[in-house]
N, C-alpha and C. Protein backbone atom coordinates (compact mmCIF):
# COMPACT_ATOMS: atom_id res chain seq x y z
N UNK A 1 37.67 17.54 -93.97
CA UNK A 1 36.98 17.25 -92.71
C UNK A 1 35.67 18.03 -92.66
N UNK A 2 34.70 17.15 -92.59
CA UNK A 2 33.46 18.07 -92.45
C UNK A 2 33.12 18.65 -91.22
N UNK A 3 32.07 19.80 -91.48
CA UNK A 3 31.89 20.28 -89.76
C UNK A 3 29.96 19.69 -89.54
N UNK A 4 30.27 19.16 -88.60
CA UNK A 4 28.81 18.51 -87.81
C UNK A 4 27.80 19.69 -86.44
N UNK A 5 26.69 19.76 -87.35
CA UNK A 5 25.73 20.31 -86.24
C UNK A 5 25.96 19.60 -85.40
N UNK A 6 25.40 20.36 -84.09
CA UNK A 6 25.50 19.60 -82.84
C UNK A 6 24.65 18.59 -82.83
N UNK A 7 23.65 18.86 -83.23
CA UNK A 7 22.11 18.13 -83.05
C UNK A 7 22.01 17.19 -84.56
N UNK A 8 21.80 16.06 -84.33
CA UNK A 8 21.97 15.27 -85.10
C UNK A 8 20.27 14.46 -84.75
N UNK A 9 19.36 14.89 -85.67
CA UNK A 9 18.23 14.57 -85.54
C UNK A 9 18.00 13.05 -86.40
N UNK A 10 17.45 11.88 -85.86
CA UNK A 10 16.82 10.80 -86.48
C UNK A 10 15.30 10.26 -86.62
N UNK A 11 14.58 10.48 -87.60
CA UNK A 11 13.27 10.18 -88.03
C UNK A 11 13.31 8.99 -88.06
N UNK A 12 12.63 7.71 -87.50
CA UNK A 12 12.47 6.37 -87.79
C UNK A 12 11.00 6.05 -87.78
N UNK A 13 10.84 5.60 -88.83
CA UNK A 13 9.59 6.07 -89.90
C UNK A 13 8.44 4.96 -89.02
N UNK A 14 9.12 3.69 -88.14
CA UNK A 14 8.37 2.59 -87.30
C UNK A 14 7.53 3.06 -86.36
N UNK A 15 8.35 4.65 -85.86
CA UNK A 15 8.19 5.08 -84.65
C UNK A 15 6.99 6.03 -84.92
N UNK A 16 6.86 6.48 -86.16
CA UNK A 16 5.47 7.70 -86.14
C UNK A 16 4.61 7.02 -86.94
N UNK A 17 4.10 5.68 -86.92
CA UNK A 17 2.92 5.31 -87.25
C UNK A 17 2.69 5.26 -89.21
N UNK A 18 2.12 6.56 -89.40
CA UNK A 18 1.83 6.75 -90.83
C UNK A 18 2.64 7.83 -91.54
N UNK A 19 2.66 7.71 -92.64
CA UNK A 19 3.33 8.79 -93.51
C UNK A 19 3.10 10.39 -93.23
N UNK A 20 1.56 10.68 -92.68
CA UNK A 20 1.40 11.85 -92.23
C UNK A 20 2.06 12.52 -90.80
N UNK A 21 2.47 11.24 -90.10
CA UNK A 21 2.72 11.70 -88.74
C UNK A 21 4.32 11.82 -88.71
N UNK A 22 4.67 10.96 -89.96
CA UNK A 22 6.57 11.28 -90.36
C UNK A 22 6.52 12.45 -91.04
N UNK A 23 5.91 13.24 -91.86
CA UNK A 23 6.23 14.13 -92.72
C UNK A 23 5.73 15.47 -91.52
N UNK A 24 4.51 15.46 -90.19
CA UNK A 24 4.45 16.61 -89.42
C UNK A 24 5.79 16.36 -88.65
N UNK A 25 6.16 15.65 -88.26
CA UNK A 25 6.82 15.37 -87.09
C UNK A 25 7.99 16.29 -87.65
N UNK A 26 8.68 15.81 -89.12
CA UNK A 26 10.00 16.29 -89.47
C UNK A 26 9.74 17.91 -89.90
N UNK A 27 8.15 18.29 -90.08
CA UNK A 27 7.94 19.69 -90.62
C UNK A 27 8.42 20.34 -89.14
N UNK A 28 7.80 19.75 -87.94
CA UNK A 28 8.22 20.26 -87.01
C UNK A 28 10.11 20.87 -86.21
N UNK A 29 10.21 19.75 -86.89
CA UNK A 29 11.48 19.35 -86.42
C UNK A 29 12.55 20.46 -87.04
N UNK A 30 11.75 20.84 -88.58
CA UNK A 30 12.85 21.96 -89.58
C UNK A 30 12.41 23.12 -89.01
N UNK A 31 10.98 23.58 -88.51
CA UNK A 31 10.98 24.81 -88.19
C UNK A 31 11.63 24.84 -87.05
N UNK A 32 11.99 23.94 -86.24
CA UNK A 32 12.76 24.70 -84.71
C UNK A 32 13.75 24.66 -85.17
N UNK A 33 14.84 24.80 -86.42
CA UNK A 33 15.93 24.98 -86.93
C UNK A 33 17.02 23.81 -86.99
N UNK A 34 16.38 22.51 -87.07
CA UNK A 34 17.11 21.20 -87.23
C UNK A 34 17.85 21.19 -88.71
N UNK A 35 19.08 20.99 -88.69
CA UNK A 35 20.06 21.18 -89.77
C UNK A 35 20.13 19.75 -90.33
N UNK A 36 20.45 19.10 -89.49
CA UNK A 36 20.92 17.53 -89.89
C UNK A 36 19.38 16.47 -89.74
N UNK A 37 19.48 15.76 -90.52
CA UNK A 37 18.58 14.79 -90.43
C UNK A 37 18.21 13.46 -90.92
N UNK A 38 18.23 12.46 -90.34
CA UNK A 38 18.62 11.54 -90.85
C UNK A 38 17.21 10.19 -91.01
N UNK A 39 16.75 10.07 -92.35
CA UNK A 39 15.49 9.01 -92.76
C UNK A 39 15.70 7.73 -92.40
N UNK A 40 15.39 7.28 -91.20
CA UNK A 40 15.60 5.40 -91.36
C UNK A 40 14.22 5.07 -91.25
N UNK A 41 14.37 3.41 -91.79
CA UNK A 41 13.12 2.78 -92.24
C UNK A 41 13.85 1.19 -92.24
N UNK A 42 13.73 0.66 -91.26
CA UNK A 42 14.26 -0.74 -91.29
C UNK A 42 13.43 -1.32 -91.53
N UNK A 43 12.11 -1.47 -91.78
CA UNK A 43 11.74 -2.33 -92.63
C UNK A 43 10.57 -1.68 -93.78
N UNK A 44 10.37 -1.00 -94.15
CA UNK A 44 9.42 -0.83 -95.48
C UNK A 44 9.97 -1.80 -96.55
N UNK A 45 8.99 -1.38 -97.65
CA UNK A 45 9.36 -1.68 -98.74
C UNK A 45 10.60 -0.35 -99.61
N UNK A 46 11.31 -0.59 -100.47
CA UNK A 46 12.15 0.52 -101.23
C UNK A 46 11.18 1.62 -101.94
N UNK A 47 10.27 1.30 -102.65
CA UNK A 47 9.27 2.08 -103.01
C UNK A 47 8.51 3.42 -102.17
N UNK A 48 8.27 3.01 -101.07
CA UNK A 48 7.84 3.99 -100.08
C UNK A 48 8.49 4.48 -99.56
N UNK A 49 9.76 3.51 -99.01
CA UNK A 49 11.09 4.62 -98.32
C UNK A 49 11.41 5.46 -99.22
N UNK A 50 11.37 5.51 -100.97
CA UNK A 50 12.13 6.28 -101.67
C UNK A 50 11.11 7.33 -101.63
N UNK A 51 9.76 7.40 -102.30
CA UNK A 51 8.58 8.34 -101.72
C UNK A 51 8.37 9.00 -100.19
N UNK A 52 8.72 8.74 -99.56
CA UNK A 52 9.06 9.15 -98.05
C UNK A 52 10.04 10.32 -98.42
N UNK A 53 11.37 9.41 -98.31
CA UNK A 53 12.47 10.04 -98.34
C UNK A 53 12.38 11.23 -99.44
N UNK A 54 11.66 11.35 -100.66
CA UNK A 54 11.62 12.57 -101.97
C UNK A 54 10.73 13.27 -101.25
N UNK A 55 9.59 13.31 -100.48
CA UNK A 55 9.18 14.22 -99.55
C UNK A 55 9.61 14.92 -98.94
N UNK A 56 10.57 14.19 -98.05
CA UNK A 56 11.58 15.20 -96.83
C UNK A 56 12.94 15.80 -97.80
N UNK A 57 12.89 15.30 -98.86
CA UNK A 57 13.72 16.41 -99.40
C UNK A 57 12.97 17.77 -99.80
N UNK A 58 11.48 17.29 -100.24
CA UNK A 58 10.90 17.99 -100.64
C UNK A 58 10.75 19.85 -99.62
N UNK A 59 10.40 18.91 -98.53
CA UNK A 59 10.05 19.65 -97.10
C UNK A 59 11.32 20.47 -96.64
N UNK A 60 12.50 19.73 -97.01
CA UNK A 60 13.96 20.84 -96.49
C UNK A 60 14.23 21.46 -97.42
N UNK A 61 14.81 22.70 -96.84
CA UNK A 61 15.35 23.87 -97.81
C UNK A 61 16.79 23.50 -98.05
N UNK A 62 17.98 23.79 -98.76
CA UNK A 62 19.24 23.51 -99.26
C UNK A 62 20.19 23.70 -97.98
N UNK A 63 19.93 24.26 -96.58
CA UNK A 63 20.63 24.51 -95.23
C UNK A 63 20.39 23.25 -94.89
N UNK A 64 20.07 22.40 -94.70
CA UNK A 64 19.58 21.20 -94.34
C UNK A 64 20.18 20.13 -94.91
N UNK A 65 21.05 19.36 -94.26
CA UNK A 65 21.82 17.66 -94.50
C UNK A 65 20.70 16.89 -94.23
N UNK A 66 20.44 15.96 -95.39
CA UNK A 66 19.52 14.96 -94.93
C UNK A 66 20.04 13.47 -95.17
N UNK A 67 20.20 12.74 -94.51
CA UNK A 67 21.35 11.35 -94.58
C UNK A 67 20.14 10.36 -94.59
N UNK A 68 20.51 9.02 -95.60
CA UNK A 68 19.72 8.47 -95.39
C UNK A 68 20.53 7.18 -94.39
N UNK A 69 19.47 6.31 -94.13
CA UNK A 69 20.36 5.22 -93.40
C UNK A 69 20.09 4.24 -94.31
N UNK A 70 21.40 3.71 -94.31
CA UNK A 70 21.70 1.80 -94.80
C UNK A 70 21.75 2.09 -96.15
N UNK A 71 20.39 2.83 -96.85
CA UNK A 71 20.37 2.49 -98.62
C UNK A 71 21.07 3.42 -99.32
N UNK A 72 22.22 3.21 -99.59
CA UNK A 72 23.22 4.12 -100.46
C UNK A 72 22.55 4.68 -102.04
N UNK A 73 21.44 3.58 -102.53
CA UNK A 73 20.82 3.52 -103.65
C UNK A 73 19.90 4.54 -103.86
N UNK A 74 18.95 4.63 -102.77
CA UNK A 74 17.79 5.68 -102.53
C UNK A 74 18.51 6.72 -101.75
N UNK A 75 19.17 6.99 -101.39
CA UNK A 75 19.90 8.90 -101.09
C UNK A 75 20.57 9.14 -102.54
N UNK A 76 20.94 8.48 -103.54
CA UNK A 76 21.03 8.95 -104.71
C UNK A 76 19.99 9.33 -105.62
N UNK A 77 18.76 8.29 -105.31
CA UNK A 77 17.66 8.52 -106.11
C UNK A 77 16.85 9.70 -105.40
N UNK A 78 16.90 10.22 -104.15
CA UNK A 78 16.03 10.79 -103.26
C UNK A 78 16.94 12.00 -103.57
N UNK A 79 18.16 12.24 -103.92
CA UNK A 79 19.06 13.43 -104.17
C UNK A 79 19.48 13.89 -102.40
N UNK A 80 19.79 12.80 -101.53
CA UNK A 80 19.77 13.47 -100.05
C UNK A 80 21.56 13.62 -100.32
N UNK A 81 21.81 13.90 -98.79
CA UNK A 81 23.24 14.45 -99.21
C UNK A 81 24.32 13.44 -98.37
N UNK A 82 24.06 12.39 -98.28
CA UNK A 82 24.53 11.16 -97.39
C UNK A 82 23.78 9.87 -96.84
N UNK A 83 24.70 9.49 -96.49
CA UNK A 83 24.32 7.58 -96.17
C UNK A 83 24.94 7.05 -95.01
N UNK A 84 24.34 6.86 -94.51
CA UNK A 84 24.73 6.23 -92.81
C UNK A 84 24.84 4.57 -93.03
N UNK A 85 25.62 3.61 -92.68
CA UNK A 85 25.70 2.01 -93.02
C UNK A 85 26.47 2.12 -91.56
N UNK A 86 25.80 0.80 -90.94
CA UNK A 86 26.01 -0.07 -89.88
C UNK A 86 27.04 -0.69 -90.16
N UNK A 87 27.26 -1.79 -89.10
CA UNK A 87 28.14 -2.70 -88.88
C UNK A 87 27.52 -3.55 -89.66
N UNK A 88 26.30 -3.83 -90.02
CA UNK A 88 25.81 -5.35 -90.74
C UNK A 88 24.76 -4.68 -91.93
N UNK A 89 25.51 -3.61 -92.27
CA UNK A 89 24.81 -3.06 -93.36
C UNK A 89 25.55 -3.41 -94.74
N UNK A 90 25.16 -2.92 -95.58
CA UNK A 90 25.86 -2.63 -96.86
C UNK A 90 27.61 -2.06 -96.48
N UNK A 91 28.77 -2.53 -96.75
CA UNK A 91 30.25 -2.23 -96.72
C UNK A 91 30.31 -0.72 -96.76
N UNK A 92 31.23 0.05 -96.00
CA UNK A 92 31.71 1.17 -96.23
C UNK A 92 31.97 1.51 -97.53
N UNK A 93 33.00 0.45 -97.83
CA UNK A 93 33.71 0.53 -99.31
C UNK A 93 32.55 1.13 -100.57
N UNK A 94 31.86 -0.33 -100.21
CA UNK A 94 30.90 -0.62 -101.66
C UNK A 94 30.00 0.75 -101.21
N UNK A 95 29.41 1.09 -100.21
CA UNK A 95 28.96 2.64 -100.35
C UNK A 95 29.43 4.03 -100.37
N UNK A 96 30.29 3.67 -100.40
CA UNK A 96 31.64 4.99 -100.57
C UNK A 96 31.55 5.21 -102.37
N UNK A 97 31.68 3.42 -103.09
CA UNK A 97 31.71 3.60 -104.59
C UNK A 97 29.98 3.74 -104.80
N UNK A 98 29.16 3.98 -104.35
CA UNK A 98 27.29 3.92 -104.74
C UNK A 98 27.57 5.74 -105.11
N UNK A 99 27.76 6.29 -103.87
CA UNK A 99 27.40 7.67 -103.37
C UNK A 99 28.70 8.51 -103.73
N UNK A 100 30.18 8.26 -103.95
CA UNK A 100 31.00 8.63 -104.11
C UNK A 100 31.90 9.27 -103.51
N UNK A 101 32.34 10.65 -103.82
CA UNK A 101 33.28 11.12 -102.97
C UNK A 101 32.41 12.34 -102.43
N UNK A 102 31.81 12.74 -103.10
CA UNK A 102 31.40 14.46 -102.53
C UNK A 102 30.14 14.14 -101.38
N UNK A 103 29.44 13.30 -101.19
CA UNK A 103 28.22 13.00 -100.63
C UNK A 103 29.30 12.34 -98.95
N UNK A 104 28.37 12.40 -98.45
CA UNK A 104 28.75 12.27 -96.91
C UNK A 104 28.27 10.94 -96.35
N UNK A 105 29.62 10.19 -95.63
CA UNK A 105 29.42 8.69 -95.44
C UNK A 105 29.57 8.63 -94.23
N UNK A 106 28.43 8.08 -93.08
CA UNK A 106 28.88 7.83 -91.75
C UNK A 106 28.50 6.52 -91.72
N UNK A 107 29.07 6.04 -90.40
CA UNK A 107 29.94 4.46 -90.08
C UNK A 107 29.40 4.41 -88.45
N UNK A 108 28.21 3.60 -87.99
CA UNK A 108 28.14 3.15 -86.81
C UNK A 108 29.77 2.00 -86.12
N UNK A 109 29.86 2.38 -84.87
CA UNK A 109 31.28 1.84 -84.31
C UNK A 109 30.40 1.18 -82.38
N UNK A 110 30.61 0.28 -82.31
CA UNK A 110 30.11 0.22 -81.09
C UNK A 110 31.06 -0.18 -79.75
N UNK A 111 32.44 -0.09 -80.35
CA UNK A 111 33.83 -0.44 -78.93
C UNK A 111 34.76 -0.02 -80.08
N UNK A 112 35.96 0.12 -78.77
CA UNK A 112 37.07 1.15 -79.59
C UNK A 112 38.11 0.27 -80.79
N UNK A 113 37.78 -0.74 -80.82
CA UNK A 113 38.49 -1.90 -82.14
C UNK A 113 37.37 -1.59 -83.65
N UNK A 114 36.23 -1.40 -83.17
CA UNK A 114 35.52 -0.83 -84.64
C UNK A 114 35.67 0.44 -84.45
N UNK A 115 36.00 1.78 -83.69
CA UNK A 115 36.31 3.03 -83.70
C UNK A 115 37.61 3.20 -84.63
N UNK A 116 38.56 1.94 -84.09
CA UNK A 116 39.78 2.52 -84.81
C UNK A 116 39.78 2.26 -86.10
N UNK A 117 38.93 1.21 -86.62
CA UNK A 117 38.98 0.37 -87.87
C UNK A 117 38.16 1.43 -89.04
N UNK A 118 37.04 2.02 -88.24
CA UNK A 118 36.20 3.00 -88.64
C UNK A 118 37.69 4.45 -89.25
N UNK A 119 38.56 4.72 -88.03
CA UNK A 119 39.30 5.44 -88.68
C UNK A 119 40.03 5.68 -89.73
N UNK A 120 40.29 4.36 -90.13
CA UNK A 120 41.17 4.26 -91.27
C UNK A 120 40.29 3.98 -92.39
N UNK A 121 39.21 4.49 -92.99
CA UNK A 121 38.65 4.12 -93.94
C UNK A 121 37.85 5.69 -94.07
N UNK A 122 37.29 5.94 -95.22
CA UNK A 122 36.97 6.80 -96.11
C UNK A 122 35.74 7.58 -95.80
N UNK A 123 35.57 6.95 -94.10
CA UNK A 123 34.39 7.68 -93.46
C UNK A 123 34.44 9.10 -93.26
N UNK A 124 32.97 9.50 -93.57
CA UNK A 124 32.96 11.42 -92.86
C UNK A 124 33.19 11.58 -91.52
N UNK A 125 32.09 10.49 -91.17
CA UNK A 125 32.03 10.75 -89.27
C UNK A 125 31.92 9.40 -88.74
N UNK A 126 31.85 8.72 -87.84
CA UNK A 126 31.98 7.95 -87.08
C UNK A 126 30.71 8.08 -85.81
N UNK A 127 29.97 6.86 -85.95
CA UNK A 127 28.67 7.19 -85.02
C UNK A 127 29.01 5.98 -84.12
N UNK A 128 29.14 6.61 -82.21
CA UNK A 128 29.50 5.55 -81.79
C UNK A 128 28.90 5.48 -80.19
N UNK A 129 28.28 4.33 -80.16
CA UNK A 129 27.43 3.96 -79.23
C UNK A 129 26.76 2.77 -78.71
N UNK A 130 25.47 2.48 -78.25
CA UNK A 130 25.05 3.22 -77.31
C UNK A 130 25.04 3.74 -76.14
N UNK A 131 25.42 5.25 -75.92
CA UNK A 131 25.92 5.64 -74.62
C UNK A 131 25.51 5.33 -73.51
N UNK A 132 23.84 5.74 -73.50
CA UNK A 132 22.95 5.14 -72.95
C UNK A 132 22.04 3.69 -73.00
N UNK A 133 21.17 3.56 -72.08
CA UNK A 133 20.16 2.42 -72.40
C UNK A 133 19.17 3.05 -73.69
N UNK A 134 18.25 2.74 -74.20
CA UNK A 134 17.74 3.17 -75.58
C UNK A 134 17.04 1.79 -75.83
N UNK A 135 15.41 2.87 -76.32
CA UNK A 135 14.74 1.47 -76.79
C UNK A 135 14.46 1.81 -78.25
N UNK A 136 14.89 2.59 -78.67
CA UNK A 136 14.56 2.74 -80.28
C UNK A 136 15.20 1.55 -81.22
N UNK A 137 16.15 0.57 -80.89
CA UNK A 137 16.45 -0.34 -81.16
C UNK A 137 15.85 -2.04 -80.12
N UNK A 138 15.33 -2.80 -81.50
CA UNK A 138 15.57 -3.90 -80.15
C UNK A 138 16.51 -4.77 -79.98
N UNK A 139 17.38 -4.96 -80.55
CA UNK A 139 18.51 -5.01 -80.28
C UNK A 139 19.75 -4.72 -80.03
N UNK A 140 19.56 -3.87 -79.06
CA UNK A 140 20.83 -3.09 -79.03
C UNK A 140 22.57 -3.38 -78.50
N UNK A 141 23.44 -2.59 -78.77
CA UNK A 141 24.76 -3.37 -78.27
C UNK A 141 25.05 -3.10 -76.93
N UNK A 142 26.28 -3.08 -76.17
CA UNK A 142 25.66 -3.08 -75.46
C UNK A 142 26.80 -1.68 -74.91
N UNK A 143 26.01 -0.82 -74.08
CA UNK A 143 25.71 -0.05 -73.52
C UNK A 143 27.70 0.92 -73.41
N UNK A 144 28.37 1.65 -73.78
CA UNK A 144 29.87 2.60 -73.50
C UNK A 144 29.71 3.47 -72.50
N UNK A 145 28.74 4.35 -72.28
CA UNK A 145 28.51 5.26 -71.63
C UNK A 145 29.49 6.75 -71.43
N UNK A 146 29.45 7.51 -71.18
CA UNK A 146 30.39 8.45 -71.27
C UNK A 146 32.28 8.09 -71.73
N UNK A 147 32.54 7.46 -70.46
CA UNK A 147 33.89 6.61 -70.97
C UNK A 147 34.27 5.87 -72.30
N UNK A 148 33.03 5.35 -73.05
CA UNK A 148 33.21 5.20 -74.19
C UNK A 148 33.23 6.09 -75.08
N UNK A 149 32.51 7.56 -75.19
CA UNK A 149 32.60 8.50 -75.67
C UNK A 149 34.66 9.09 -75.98
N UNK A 150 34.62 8.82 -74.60
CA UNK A 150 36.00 9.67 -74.61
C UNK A 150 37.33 8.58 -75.23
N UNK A 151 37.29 7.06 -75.02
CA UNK A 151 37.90 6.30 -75.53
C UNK A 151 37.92 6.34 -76.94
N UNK A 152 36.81 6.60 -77.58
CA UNK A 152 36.78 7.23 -79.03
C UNK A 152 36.94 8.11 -79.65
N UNK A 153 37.07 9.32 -78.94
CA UNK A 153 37.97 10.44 -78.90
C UNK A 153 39.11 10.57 -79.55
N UNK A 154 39.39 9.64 -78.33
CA UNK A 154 41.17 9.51 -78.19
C UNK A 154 41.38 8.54 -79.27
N UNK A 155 40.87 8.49 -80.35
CA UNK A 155 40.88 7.13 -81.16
C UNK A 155 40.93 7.81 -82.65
N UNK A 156 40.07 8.47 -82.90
CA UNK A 156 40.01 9.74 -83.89
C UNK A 156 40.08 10.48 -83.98
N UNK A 157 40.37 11.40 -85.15
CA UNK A 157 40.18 12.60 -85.20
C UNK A 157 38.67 13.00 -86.32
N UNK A 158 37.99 12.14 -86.53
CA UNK A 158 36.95 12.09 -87.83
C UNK A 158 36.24 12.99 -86.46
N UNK A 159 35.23 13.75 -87.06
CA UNK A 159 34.10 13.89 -86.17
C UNK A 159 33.03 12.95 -85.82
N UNK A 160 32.71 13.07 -84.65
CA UNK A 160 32.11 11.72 -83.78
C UNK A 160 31.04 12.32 -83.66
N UNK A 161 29.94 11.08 -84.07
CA UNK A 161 28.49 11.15 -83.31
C UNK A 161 28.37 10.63 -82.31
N UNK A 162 27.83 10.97 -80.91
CA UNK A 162 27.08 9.71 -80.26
C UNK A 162 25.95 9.59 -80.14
N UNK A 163 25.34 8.50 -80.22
CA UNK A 163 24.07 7.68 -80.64
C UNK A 163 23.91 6.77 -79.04
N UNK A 164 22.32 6.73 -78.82
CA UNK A 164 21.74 5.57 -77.72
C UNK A 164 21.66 6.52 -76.63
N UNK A 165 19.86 6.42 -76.42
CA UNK A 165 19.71 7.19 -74.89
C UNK A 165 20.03 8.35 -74.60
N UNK A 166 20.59 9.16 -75.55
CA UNK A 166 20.78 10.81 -75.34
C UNK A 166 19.25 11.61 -75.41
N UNK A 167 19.09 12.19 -74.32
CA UNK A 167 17.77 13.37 -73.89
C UNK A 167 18.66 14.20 -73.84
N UNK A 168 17.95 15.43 -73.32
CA UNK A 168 18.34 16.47 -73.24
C UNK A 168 18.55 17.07 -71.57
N UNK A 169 18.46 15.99 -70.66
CA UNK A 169 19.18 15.76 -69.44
C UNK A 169 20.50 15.23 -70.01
N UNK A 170 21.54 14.74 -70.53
CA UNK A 170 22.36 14.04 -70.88
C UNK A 170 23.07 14.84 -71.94
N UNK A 171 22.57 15.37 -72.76
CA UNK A 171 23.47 15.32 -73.91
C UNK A 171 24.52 16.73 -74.01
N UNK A 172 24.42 17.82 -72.83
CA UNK A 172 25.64 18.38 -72.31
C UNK A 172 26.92 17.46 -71.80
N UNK A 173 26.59 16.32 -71.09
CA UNK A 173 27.68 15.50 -70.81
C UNK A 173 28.24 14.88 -72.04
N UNK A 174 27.37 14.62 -72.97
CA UNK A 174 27.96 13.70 -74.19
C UNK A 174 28.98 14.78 -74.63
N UNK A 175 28.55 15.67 -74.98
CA UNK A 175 29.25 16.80 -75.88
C UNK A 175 30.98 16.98 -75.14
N UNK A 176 30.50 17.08 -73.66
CA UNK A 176 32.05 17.12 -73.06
C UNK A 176 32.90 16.06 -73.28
N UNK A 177 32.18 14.80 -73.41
CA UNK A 177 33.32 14.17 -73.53
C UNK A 177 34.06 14.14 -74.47
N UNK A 178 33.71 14.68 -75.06
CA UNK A 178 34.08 14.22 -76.75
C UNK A 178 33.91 14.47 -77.85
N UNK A 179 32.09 14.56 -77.98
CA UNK A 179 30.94 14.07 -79.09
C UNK A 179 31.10 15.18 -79.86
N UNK A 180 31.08 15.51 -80.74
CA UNK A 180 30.63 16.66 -82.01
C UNK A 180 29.41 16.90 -81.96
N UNK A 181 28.86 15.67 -82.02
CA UNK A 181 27.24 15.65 -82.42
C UNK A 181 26.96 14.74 -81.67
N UNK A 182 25.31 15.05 -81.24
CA UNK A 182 24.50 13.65 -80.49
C UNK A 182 22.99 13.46 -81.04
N UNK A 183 23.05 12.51 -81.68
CA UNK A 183 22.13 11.98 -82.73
C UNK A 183 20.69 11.04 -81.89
N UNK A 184 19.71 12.16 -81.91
CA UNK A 184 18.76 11.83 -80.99
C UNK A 184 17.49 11.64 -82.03
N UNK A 185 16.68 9.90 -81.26
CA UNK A 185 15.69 9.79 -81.86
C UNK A 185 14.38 9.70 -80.78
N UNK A 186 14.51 9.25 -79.90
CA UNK A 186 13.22 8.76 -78.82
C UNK A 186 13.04 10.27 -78.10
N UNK A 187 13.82 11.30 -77.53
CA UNK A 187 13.22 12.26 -76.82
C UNK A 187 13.05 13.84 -78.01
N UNK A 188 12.84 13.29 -79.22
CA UNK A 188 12.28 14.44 -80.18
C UNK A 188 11.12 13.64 -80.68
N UNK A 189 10.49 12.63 -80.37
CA UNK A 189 9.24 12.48 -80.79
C UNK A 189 8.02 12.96 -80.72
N UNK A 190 7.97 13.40 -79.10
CA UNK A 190 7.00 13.66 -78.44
C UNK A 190 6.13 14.94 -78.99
N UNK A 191 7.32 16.02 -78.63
CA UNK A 191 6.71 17.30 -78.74
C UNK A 191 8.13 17.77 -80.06
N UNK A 192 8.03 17.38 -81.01
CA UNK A 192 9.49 17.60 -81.90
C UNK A 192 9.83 18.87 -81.98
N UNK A 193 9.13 20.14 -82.42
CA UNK A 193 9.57 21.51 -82.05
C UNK A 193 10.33 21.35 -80.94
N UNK A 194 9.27 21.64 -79.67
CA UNK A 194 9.74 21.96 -78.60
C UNK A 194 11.42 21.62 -78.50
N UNK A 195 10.76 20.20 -78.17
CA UNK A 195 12.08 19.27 -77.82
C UNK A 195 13.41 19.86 -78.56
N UNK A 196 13.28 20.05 -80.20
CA UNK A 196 14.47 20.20 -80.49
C UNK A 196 15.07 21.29 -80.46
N UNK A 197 14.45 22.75 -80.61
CA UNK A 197 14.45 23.80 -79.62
C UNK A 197 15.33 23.98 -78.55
N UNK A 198 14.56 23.17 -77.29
CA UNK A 198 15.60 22.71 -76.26
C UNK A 198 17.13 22.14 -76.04
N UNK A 199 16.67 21.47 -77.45
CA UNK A 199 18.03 20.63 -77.02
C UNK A 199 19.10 21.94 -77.70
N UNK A 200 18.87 21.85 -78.95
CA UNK A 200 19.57 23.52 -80.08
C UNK A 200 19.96 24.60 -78.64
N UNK A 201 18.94 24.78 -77.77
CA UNK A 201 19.56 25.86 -76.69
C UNK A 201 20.40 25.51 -76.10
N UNK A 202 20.26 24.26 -74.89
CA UNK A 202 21.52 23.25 -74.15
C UNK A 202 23.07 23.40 -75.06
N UNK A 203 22.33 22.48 -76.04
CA UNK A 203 23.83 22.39 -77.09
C UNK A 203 24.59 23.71 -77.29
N UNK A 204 23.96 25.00 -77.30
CA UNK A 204 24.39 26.49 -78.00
C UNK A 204 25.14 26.22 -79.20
């Protein structure tokens, strides 16, 4: 069973424009003492996500989890230390056999029939949401809110992320219900030190 920072930081490479403003944003993000971190890129090309992604390995020191999302292929080639796959991503399975056993596999769950299904399979953690409203997706599912937190709880014992609409008004409540970790991308953009700082204090 692995143990999960509280703060579960997400870079989405759409959201900061150019390569320079992803690589300050995440420099920022390691000096306020961000442990976990996770590279998505839903649409580049593989070439640049993998150059991206060998950067931010570059940029973290060995204290630092860096997960990639969806491509099981490039966190092997990027040397990160995990792979995050959706519901309409690449199979648990088939990325469980890419990345193997020692590397770290999380599993988006969005109601408690994919929470439980999520349980019985070879996942590290279980990411399950969105708690909140959240526009970092445009399509999003639709909405658990605290009560879903805790229904998933009671569903696993894997350690749980929750994901969607967590600030740092909110994400003391996530934590009670349930959450291990709360995997925030829209309110660490702004000011990313600061912000994550803040949240690292809230969380303790």
């Amino acid at each position: 069973m692995i143990a999960l920072p509280r703060l579960y930081a997400i870079v989405d490479s759409s959201l900061c424009g150019d390569s320079e403003t992803l690589f300050s944003k995440v420099g920022e993000l390691l000096a306020a003492g961000v442990v976990f971190l996770q590279y998505r890129d839903k649409s580049g090309n593989p070439g640049e996500m993998l150059a991206h992604a060998r950067e931010l390995k570059r940029l973290a020191d060995n204290s630092v989890k860096l997960i990639m999302n969806d491509r099981a292929d490039l966190c092997l080639a990027a040397g990160f230390d995990g792979v995050h796959v959706g519901q309409d991503d690449l199979s648990l399975e088939a990325a469980r056999k890419i990345v193997g056993k020692v590397l770290w596999l999380g599993v988006s769950a969005h109601n408690p029939e994919e929470v439980a299904e999520a349980d019985q399979t070879t996942a590290d953690y279980i990411a399950v949401g969105p708690v909140c409203a959240t526009t970092s997706k445009s399509t999003a599912d639709p909405i658990i809110g605290l009560e879903g937190v805790r229904q998933a709880r009671a569903l696993t014992r894997k350690p749980l992320v929750a994901i969607g609409g967590i600030t740092r008004a909110n994400c003391r409540q996530v934590i009670d219900a349930g959450a291990d970790s709360v995997a925030v991308i829209s309110d660490l953009l702004r000011e990313p030190r600061q912000s994550a700082q803040e949240f690292l204090r809230i969380l303790g």
